[in-house]
C-alpha atoms as a PDB file:
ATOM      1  CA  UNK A   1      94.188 154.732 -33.687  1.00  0.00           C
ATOM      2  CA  UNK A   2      92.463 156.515 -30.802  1.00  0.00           C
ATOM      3  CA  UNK A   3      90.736 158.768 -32.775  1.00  0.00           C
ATOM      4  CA  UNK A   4      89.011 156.018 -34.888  1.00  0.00           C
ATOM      5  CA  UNK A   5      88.149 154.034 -31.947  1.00  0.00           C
ATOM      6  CA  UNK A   6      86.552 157.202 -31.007  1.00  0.00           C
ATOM      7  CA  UNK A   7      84.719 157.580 -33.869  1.00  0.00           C
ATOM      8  CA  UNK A   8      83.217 153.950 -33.656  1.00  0.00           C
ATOM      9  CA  UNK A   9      82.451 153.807 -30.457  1.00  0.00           C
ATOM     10  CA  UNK A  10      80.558 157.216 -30.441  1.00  0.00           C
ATOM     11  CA  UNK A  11      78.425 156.294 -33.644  1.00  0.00           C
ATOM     12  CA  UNK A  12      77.947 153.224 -31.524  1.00  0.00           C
ATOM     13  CA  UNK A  13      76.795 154.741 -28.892  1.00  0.00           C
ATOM     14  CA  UNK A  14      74.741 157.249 -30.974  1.00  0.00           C
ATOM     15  CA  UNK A  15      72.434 154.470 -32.814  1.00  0.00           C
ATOM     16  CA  UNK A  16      72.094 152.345 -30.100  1.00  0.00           C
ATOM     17  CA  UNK A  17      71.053 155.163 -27.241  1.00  0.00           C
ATOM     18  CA  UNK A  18      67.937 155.773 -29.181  1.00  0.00           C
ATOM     19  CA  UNK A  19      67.067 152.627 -30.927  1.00  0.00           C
ATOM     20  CA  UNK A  20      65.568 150.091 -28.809  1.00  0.00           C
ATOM     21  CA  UNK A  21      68.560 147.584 -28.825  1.00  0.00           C
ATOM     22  CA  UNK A  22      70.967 148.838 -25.685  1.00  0.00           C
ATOM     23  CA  UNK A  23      74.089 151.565 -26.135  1.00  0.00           C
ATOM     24  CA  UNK A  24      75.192 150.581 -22.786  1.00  0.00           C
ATOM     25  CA  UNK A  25      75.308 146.534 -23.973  1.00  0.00           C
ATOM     26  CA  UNK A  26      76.917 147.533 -27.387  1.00  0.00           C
ATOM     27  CA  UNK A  27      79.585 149.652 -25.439  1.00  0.00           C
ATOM     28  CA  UNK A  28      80.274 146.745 -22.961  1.00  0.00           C
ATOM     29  CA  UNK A  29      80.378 144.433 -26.149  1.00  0.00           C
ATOM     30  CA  UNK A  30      82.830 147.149 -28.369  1.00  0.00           C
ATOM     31  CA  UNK A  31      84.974 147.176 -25.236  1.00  0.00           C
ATOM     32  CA  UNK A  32      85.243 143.389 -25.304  1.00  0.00           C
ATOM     33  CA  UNK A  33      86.809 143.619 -28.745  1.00  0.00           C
ATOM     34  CA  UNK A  34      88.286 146.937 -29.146  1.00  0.00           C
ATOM     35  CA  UNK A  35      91.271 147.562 -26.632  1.00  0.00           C
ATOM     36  CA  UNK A  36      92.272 151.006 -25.586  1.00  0.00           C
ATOM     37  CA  UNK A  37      93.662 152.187 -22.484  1.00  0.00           C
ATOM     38  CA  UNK A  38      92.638 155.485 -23.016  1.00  0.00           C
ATOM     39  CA  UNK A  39      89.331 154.816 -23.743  1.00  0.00           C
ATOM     40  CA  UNK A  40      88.301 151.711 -22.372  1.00  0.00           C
ATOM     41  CA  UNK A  41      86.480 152.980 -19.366  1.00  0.00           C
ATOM     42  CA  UNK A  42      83.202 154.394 -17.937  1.00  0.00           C
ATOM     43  CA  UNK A  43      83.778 157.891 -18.105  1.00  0.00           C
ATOM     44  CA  UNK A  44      84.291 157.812 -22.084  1.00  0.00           C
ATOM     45  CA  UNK A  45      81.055 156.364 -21.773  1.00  0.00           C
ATOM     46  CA  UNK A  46      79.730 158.790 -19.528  1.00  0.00           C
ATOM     47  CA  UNK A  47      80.856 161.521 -22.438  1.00  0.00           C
ATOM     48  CA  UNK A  48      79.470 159.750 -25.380  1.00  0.00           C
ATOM     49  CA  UNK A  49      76.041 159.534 -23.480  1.00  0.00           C
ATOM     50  CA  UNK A  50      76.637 163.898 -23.070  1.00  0.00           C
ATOM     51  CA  UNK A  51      76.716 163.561 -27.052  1.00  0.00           C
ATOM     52  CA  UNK A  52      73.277 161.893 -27.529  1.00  0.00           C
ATOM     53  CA  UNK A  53      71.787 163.776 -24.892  1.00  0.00           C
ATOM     54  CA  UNK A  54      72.340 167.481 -26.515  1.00  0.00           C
ATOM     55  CA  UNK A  55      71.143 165.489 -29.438  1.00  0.00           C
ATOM     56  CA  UNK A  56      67.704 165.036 -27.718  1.00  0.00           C
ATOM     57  CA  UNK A  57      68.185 168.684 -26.277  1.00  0.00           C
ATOM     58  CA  UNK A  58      68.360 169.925 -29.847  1.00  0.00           C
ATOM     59  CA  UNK A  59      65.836 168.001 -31.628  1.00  0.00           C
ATOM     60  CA  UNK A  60      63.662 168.488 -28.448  1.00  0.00           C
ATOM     61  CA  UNK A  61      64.130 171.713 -27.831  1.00  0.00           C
ATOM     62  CA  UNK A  62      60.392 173.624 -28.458  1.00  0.00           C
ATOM     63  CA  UNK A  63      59.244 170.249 -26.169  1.00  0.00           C
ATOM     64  CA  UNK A  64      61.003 170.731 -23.462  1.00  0.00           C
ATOM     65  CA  UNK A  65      61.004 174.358 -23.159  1.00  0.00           C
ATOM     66  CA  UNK A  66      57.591 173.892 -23.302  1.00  0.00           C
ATOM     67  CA  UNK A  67      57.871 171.858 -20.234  1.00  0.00           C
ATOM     68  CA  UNK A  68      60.096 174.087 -18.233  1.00  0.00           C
ATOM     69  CA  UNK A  69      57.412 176.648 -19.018  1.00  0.00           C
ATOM     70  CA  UNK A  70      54.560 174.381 -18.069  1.00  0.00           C
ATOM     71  CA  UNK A  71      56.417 173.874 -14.531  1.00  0.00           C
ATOM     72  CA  UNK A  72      56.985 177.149 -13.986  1.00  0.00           C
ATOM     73  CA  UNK A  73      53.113 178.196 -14.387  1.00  0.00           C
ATOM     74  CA  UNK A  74      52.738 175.371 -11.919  1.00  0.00           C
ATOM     75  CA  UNK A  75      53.917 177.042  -9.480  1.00  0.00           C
ATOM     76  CA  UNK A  76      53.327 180.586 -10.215  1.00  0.00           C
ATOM     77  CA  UNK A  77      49.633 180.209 -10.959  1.00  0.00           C
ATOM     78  CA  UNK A  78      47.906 176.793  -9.043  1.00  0.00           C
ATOM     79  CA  UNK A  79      44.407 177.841  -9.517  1.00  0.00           C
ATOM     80  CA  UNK A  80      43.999 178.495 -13.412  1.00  0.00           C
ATOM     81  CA  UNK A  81      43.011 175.941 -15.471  1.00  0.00           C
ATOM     82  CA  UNK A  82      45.866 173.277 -16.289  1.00  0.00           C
ATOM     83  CA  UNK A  83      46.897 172.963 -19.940  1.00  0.00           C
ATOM     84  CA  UNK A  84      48.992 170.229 -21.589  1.00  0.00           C
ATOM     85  CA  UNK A  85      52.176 171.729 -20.982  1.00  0.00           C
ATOM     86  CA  UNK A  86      51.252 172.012 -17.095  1.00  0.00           C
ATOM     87  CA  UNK A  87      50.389 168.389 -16.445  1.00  0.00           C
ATOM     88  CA  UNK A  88      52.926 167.249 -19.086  1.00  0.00           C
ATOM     89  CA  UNK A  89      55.954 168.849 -16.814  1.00  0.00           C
ATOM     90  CA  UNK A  90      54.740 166.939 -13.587  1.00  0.00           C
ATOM     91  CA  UNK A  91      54.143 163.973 -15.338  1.00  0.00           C
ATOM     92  CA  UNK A  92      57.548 164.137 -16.573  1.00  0.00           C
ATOM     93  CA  UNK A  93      58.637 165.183 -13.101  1.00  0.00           C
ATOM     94  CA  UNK A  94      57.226 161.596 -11.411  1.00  0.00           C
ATOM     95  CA  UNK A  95      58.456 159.930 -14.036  1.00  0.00           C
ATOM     96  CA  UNK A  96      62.220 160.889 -14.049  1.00  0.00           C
ATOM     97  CA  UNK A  97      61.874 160.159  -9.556  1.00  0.00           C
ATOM     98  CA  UNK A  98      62.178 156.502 -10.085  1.00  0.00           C
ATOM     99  CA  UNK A  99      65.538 156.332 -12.335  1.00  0.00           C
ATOM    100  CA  UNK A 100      67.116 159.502 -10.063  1.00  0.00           C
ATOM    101  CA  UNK A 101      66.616 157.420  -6.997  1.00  0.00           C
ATOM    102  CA  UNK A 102      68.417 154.308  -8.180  1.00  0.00           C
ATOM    103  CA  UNK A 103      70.699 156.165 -10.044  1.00  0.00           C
ATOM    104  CA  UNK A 104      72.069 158.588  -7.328  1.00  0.00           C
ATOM    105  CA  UNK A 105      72.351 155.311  -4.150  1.00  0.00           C
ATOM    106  CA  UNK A 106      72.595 152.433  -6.359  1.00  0.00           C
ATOM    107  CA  UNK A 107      74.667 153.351  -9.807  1.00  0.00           C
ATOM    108  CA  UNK A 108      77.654 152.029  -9.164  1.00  0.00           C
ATOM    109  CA  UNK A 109      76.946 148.436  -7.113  1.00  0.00           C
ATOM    110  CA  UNK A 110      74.905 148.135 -10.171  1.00  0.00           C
ATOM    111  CA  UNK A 111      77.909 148.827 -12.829  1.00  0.00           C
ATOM    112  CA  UNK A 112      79.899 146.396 -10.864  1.00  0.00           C
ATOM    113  CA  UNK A 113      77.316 143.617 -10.588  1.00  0.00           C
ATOM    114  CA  UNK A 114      76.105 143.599 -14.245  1.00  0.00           C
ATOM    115  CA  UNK A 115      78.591 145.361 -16.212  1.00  0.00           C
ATOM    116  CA  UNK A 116      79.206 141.879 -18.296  1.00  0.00           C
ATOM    117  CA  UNK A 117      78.505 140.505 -21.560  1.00  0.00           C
ATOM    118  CA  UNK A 118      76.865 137.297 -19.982  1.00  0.00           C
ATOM    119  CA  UNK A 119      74.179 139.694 -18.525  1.00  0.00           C
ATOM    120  CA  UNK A 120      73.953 141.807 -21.884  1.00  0.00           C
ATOM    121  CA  UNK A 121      72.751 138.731 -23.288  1.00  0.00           C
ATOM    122  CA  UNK A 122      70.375 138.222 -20.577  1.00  0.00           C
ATOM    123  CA  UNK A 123      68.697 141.020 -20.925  1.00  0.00           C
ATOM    124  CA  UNK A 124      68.714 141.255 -24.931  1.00  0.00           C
ATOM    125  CA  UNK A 125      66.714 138.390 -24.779  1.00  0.00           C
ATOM    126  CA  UNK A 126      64.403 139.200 -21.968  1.00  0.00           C
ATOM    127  CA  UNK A 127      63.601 143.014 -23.628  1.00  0.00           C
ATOM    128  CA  UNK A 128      63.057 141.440 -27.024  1.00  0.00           C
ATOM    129  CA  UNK A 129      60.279 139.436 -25.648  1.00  0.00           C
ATOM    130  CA  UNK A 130      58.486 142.474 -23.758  1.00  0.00           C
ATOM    131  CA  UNK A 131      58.578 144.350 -27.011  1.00  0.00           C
ATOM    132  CA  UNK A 132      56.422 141.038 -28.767  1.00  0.00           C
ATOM    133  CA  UNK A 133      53.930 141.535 -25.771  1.00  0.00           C
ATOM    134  CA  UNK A 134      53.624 144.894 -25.362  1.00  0.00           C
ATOM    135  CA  UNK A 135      53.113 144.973 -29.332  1.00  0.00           C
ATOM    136  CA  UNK A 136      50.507 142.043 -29.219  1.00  0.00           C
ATOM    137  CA  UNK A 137      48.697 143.628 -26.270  1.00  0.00           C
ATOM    138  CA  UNK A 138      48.733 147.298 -26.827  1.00  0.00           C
ATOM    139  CA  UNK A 139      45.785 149.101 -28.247  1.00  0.00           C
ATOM    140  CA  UNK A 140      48.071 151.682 -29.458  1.00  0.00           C
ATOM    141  CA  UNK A 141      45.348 154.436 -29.279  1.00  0.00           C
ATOM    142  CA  UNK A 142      46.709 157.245 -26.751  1.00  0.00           C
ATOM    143  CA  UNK A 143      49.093 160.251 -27.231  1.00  0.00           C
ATOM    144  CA  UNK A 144      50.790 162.221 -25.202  1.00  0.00           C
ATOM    145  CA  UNK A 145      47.396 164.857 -23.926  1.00  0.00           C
ATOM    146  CA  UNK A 146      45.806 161.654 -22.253  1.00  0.00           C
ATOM    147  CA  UNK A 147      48.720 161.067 -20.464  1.00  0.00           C
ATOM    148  CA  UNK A 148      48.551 161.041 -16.690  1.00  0.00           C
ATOM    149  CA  UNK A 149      50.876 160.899 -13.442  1.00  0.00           C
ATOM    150  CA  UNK A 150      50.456 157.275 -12.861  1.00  0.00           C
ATOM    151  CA  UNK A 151      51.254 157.012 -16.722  1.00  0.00           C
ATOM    152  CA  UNK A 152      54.781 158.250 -15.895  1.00  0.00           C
ATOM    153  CA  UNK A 153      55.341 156.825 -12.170  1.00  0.00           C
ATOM    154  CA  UNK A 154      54.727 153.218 -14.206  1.00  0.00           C
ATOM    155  CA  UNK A 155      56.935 154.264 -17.499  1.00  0.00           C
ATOM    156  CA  UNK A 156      59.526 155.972 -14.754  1.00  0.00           C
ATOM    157  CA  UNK A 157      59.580 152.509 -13.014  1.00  0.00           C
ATOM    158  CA  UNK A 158      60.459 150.573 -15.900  1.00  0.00           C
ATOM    159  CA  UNK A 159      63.313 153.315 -16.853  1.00  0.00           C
ATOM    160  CA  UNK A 160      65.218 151.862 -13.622  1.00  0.00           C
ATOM    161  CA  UNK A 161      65.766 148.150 -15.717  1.00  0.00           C
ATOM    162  CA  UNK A 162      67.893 150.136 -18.203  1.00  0.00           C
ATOM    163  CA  UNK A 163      70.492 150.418 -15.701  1.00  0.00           C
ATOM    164  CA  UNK A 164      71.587 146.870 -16.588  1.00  0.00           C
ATOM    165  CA  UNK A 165      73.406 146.792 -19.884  1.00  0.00           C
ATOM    166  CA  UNK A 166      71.795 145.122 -22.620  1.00  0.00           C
ATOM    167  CA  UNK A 167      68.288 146.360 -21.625  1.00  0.00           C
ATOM    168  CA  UNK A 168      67.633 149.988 -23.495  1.00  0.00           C
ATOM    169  CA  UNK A 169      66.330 152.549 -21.789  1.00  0.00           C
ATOM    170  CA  UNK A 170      64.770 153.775 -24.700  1.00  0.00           C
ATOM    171  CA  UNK A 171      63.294 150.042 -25.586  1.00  0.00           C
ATOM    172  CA  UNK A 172      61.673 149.169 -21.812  1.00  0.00           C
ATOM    173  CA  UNK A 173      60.361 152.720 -21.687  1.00  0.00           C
ATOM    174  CA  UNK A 174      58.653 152.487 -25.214  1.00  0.00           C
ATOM    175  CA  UNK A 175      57.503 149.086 -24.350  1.00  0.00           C
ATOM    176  CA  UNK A 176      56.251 150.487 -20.971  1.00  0.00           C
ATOM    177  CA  UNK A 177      54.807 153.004 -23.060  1.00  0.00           C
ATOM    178  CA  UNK A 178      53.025 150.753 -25.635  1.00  0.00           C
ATOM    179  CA  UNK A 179      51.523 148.502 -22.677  1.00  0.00           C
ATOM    180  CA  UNK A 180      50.188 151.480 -21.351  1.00  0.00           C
ATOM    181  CA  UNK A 181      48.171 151.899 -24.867  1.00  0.00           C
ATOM    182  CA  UNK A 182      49.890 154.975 -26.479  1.00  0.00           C
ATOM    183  CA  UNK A 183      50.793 154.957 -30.191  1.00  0.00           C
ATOM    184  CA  UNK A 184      54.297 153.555 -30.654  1.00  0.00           C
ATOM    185  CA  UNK A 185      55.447 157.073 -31.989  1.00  0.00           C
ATOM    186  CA  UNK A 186      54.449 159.145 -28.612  1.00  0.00           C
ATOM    187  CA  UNK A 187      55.574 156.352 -26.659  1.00  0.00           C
ATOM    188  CA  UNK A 188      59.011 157.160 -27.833  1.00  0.00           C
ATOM    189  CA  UNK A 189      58.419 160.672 -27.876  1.00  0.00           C
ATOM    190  CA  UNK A 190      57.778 160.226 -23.952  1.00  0.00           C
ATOM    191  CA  UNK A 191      61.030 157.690 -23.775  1.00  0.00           C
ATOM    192  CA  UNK A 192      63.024 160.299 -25.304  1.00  0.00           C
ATOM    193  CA  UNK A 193      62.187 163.434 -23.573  1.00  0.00           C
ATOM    194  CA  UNK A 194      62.454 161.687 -20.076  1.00  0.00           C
ATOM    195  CA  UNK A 195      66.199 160.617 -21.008  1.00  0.00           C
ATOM    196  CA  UNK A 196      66.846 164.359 -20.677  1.00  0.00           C
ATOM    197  CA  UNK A 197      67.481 164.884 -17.168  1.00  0.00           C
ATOM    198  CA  UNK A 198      68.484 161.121 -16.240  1.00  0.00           C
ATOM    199  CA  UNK A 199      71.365 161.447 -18.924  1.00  0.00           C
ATOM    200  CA  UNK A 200      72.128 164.981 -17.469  1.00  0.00           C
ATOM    201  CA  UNK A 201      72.230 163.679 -13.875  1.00  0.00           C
ATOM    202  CA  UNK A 202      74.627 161.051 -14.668  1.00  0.00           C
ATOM    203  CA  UNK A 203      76.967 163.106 -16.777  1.00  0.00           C
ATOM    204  CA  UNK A 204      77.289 165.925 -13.875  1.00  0.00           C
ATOM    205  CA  UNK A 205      77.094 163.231 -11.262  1.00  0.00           C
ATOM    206  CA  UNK A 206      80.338 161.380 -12.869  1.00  0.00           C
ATOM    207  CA  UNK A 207      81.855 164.364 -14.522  1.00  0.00           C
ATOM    208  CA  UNK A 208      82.251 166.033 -10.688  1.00  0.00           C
ATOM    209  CA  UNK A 209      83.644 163.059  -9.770  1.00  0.00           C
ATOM    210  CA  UNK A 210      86.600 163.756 -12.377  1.00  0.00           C
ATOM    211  CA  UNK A 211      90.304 164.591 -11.399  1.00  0.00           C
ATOM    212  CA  UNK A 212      90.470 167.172 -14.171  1.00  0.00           C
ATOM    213  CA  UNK A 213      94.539 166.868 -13.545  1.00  0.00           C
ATOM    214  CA  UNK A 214      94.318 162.774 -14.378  1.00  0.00           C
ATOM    215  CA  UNK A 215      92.572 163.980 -17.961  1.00  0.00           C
ATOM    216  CA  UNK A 216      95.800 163.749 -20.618  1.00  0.00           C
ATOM    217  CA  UNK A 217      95.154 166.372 -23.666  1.00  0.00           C
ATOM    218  CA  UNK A 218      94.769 163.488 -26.065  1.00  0.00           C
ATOM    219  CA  UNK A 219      91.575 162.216 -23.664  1.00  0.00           C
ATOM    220  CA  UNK A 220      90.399 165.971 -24.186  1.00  0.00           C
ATOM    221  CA  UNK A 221      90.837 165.836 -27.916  1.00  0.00           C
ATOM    222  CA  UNK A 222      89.067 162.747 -28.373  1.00  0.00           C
ATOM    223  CA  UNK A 223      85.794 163.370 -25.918  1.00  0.00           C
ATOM    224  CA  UNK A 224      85.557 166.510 -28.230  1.00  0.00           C
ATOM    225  CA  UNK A 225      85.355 164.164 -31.412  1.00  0.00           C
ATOM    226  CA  UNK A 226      83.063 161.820 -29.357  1.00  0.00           C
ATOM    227  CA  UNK A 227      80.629 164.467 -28.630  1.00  0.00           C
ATOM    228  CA  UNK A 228      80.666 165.862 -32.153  1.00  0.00           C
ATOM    229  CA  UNK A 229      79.965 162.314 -33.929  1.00  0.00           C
ATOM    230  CA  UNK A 230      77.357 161.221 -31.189  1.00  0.00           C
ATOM    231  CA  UNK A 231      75.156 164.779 -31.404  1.00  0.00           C
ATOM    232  CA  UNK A 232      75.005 164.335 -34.884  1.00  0.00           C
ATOM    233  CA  UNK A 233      73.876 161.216 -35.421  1.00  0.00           C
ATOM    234  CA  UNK A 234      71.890 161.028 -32.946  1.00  0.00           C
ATOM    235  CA  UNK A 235      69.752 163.674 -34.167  1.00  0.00           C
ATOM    236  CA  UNK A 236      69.519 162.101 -37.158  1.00  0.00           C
ATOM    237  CA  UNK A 237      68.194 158.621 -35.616  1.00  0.00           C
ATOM    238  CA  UNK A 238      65.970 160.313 -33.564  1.00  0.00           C
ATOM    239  CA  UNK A 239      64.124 161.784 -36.699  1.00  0.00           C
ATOM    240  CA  UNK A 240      64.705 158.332 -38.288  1.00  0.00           C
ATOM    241  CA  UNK A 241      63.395 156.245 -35.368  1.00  0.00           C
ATOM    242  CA  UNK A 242      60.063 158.598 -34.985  1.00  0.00           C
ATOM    243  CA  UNK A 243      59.252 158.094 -38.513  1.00  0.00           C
ATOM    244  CA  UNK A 244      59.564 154.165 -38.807  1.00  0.00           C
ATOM    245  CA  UNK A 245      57.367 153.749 -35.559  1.00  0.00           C
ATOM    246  CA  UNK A 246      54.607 155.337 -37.167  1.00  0.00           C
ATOM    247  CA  UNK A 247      54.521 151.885 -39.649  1.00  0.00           C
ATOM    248  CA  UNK A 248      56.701 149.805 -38.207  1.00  0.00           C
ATOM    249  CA  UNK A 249      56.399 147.776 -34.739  1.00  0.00           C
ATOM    250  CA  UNK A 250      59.389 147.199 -32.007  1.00  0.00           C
ATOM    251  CA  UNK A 251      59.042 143.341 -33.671  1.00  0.00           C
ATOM    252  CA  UNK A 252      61.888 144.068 -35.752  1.00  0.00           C
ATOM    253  CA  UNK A 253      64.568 145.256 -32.870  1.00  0.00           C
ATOM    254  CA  UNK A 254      63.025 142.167 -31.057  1.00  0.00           C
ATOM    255  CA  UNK A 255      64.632 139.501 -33.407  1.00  0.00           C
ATOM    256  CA  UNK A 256      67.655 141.779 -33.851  1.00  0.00           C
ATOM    257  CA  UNK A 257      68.453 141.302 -30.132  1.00  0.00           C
ATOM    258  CA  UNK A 258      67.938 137.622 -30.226  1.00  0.00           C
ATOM    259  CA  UNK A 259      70.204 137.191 -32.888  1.00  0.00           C
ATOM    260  CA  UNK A 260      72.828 139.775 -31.363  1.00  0.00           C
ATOM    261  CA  UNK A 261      72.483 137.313 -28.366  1.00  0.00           C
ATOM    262  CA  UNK A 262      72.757 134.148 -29.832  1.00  0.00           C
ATOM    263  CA  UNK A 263      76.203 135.791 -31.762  1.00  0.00           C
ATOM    264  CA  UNK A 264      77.211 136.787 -28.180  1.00  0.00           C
ATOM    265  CA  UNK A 265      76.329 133.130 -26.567  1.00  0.00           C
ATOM    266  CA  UNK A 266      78.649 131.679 -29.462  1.00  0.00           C
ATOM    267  CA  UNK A 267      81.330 134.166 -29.013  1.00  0.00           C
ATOM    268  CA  UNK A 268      81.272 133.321 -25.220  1.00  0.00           C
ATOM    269  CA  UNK A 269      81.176 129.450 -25.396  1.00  0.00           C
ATOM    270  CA  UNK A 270      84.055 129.828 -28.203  1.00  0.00           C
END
């Protein structure tokens, strides 16, 4: 039974990370109403979120070694002439500060404080109607070359809402993104690539923090099959996701959160 919990939860996890509609609020929810003790708790989480990260590594890959490249010239050569890939790795830099901060000092008062379906609700509701602004506002005329450092310090700053279930990271940082007038498909170009190392901060952060003699073989077995389903469909929504924002507006994952709310309200007064 385990192992098909383990398969839900992970392609759970893997459409909702990039989608604009919450994993972490569709994991609190799945939790609600699936019961395992072997599963039901924030390290499985913690792995599932490793699976849809090497799916952004992967899909990603020319991007960000592009950026690692870009940072290196930084440093090696300060007086030539920046290029994209330069002013692209700082930007992504500031941008990842915000999230890091609040992550590393406040992670865990956070998880305790809003780690509930009431406040998954909340915030489904108040995300859906920043995507309708930002959508109504937004020019939508940038990409990612015009970007600057205050670009990311303001997209970074929005990152740190995702910490509370039910907001997206992906969704406030696209929104962020669209307010800031890029096109819909670089703003979640941007949203993805700066999930990198916030994802890969958490997952070391909480993975050091494992007893590796509490972990029974059967949790092994199953994080294995988590990672496997999550990396592979989360490359494929990634592709997916790219190609319907070039048409398609964050409108549509608006109403889906209000109705996924107003399911949730009913569940909760029943």
């Amino acid at each position: 039974m385990d192992y098909i919990i383990t398969i839900v939860l992970a392609a759970v996890q893997a459409l909702t990370e990039f989608l604009p509609i919450s994993s972490s609020g569709h994991l609190v929810i799945f939790h609600q109403l699936i019961r395992s003790d072997l599963l039901n708790n924030l390290t499985f989480d913690v792995i599932l979120h490793g699976g849809t990260l090497l799916a952004a590594i992967v899909y990603f890959w020319s991007d960000l070694i592009g950026i690692l490249k870009g940072f290196i010239l930084s440093l090696l050569r300060k007086n030539q002439r920046s290029d994209f890939n330069r002013n692209f790795a700082w930007v992504t830099i500031v941008g990842t500060i915000p999230g890091a901060v609040v992550g590393y000092f406040f992670s865990e008062i956070i998880e305790q404080i809003f780690r509930s379906v009431v406040w998954v609700m909340v915030m489904l509701v108040v995300g859906g109607v920043l995507f309708i602004i930002a959508e109504k506002f937004s020019r939508r005329q940038r990409d990612l070359k015009s970007m600057t450092i205050g670009d990311g310090l303001m997209i970074g700053l929005a990152q740190v809402l995702s910490f509370i279930p039910g907001t997206s990271r992906s969704g406030i940082t696209m929104a962020a993104g669209l307010l800031l007038n890029f096109k819909r498909r670089e703003a979640a170009r941007f949203s993805f690539l700066l999930s990198v190392p916030i994802v890969l901060g958490a997952n070391i952060r909480k993975i050091s923090q494992i007893n590796l003699a509490d972990l029974s073989v059967n949790f092994v077995f199953v994080s294995i099959l988590g990672v496997a389903v999550a990396t592979l469909i989360g490359y494929i929504v990634i592709g997916g996701l790219l190609k319907f924002l070039e048409k398609h507006s964050l409108t549509y994952f608006a109403v889906y959160r209000f109705i996924l709310a107003a399911v949730l309200a009913a569940m909760f007064l029943l």
